[in-house]
N, C-alpha and C. Protein backbone atom coordinates (compact mmCIF):
# COMPACT_ATOMS: atom_id res chain seq x y z
N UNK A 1 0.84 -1.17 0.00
CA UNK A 1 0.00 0.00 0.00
C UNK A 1 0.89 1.25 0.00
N UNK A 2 0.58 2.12 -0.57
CA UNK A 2 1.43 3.59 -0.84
C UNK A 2 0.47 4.75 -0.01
N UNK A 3 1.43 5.20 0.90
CA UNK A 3 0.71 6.76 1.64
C UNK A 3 0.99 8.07 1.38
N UNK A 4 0.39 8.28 0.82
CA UNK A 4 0.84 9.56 0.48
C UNK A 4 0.41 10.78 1.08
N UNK A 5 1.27 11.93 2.45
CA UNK A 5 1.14 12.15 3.20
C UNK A 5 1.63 13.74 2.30
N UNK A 6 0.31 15.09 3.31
CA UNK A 6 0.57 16.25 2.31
C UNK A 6 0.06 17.21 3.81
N UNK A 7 0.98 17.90 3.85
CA UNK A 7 1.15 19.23 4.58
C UNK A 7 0.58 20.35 4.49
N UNK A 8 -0.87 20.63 4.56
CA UNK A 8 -2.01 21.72 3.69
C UNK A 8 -1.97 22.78 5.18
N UNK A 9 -0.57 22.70 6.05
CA UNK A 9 -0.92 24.14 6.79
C UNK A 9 -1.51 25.21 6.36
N UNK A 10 -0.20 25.64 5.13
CA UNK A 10 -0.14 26.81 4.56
C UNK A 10 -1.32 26.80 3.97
N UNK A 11 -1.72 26.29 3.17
CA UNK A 11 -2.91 25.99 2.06
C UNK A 11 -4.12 26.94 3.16
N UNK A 12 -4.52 26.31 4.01
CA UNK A 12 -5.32 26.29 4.80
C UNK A 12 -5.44 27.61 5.39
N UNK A 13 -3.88 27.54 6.22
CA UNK A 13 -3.90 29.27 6.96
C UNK A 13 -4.14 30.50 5.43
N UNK A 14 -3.83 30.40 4.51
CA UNK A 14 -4.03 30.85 3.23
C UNK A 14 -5.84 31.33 3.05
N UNK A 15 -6.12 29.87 2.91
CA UNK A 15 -7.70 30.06 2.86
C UNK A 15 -8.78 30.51 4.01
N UNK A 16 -7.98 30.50 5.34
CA UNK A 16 -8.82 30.92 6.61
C UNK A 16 -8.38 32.77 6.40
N UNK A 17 -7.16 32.91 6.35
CA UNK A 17 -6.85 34.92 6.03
C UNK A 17 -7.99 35.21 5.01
N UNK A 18 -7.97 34.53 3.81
CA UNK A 18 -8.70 35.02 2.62
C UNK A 18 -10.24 35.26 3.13
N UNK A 19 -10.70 34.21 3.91
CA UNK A 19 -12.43 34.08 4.31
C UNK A 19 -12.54 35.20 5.43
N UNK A 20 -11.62 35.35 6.29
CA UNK A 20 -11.19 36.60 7.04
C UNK A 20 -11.91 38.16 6.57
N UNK A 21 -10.79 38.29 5.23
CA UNK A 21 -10.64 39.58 5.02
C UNK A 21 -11.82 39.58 4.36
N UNK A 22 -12.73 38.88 3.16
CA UNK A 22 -13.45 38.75 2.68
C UNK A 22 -14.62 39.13 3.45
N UNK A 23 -15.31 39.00 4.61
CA UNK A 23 -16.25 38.63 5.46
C UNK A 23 -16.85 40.07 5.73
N UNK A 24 -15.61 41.18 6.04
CA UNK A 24 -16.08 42.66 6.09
C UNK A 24 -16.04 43.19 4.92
N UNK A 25 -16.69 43.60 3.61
CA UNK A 25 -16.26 44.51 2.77
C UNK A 25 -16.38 45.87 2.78
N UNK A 26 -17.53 46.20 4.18
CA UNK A 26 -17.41 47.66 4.65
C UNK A 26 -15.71 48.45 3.79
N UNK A 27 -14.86 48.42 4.43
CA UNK A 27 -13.28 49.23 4.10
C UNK A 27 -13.34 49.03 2.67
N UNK A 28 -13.46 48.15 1.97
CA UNK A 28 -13.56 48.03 0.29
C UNK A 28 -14.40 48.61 -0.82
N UNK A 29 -15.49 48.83 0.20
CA UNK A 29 -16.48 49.45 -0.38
C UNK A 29 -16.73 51.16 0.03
N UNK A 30 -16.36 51.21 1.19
CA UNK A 30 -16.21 52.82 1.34
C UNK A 30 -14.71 53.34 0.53
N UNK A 31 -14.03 52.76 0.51
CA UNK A 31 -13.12 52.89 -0.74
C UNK A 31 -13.34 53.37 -2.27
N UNK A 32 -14.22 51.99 -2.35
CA UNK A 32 -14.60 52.79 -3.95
C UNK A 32 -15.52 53.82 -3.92
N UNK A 33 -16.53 53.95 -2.85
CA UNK A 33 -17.25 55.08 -3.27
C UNK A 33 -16.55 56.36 -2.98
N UNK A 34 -15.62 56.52 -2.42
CA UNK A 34 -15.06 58.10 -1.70
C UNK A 34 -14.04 57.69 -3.43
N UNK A 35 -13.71 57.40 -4.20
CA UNK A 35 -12.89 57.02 -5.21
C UNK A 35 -14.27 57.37 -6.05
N UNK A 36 -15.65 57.12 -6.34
CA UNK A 36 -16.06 57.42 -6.88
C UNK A 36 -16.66 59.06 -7.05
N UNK A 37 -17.01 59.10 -5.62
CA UNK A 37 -17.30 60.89 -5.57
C UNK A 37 -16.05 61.38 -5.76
N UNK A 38 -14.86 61.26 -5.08
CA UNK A 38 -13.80 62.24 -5.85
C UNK A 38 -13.67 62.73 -7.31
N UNK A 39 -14.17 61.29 -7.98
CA UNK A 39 -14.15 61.47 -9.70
C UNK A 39 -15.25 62.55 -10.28
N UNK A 40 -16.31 61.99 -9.70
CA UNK A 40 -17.40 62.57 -9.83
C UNK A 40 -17.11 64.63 -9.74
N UNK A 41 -17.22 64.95 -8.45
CA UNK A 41 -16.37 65.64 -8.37
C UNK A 41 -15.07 67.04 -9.18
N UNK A 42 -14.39 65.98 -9.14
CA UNK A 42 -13.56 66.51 -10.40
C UNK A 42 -13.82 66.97 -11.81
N UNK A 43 -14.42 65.84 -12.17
CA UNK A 43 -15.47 66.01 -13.95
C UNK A 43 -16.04 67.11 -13.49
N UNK A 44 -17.01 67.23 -12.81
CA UNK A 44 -18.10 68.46 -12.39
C UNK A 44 -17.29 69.77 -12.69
N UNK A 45 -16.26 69.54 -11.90
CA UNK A 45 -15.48 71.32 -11.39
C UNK A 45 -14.88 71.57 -12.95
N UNK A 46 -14.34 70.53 -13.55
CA UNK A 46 -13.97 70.71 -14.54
C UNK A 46 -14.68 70.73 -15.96
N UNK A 47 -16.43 70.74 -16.04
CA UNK A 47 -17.80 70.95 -16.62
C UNK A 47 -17.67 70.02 -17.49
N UNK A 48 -17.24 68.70 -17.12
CA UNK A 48 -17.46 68.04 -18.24
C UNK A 48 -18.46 66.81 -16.93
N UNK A 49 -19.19 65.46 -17.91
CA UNK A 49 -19.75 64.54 -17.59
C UNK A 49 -19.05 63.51 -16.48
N UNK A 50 -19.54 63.18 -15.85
CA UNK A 50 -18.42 61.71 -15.14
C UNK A 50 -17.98 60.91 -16.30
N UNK A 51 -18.32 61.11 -17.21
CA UNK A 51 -17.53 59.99 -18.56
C UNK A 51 -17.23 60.80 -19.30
N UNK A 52 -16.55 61.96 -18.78
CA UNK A 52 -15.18 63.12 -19.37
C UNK A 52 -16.10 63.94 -20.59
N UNK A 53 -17.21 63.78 -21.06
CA UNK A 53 -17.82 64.58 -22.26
C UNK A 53 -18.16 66.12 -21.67
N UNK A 54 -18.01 67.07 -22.07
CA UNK A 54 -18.24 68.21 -22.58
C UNK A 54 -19.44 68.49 -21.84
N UNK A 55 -19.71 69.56 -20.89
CA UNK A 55 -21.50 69.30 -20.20
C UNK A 55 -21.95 70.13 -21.81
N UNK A 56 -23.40 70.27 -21.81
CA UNK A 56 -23.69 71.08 -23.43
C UNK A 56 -23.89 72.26 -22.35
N UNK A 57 -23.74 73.42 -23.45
CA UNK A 57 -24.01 74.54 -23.13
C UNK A 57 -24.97 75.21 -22.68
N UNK A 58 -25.06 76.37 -21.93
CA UNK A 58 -26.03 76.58 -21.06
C UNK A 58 -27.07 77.40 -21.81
N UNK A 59 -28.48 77.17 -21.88
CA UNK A 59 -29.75 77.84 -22.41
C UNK A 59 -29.47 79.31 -22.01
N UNK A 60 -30.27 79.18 -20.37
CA UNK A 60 -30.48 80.73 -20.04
C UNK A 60 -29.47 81.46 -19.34
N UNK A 61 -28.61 81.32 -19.11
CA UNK A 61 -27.43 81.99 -18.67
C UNK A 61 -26.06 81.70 -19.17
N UNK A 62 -25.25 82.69 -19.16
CA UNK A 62 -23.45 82.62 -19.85
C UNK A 62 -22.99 81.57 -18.68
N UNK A 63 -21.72 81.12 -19.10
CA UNK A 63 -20.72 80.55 -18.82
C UNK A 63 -21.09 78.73 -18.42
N UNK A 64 -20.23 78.06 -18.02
CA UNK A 64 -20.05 76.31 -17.95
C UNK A 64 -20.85 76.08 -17.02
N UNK A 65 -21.65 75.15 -17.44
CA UNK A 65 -22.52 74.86 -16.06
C UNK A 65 -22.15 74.33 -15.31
N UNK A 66 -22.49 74.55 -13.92
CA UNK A 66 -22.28 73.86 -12.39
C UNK A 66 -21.00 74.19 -12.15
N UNK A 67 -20.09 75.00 -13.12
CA UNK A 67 -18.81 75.30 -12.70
C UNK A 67 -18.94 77.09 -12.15
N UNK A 68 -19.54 77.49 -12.45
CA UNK A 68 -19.66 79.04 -11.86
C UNK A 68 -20.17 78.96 -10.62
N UNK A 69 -20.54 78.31 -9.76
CA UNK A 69 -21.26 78.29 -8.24
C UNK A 69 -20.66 77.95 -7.32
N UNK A 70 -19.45 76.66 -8.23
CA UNK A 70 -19.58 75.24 -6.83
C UNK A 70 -20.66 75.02 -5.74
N UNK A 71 -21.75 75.42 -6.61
CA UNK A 71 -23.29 75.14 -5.69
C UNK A 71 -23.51 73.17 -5.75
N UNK A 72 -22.95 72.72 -6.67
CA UNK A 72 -23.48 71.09 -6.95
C UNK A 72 -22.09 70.58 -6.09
N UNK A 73 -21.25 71.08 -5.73
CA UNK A 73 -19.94 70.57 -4.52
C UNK A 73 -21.65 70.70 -3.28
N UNK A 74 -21.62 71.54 -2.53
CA UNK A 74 -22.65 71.71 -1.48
C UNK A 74 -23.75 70.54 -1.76
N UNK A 75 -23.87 70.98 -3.37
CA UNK A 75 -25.37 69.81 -3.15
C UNK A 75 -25.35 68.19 -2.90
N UNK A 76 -23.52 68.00 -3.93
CA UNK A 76 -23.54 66.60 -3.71
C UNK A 76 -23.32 65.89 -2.52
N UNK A 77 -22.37 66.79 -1.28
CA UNK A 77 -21.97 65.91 -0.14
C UNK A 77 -23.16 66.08 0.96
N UNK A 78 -24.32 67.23 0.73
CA UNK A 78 -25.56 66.70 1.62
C UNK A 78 -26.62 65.84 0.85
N UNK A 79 -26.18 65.74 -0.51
CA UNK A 79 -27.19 64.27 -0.98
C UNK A 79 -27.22 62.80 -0.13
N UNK A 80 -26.74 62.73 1.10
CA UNK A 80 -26.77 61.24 1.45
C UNK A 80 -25.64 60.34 0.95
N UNK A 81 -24.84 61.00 0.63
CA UNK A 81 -23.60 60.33 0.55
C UNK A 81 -22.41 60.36 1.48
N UNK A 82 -22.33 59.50 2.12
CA UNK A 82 -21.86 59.75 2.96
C UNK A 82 -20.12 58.66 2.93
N UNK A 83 -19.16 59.06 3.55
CA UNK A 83 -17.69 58.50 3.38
C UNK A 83 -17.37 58.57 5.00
N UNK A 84 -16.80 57.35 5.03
CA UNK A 84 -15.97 56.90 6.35
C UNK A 84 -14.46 56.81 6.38
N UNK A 85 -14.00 57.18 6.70
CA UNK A 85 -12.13 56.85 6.84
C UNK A 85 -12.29 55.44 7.17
């Protein structure tokens, strides 16, 4: 008869860290969203779309929209969005 004998510490302590870190994604997920409003954000100040396009030009008043106020900075961080360190 042949035994063939296998050492799955590592394997194991490997797969117990992984189920670990996995279990909270709270930190992973407040991550991407404070990564997402920053972007958000940025496009705005800079009058273009969150997918970098051009905002169109404004009907009833001169200049780039939402960039003459920084009134939509105020509006977006009391929309219920909220970021945790």
């Amino acid at each position: 008869m042949i035994t063939i004998q296998f050492d799955d510490r590592a394997v194991r302590e490997a797969l117990d860290q992984l189920r670990r870190s996995a279990s909270d994604l709270r930190p992973a997920m407040v991550d991407i969203g404070s990564k997402l409003v920053s972007n958000i954000q940025q496009t705005i100040i800079r009058g273009q779309t969150p997918w970098g396009d051009a905002m169109a030009a404004l009907k009833l008043r001169q200049g780039v929209p939402l960039n003459d106020t920084r009134q939509h900075i105020y509006n977006l961080c009391r929309s219920g969005v909220q970021m945790q360190p």
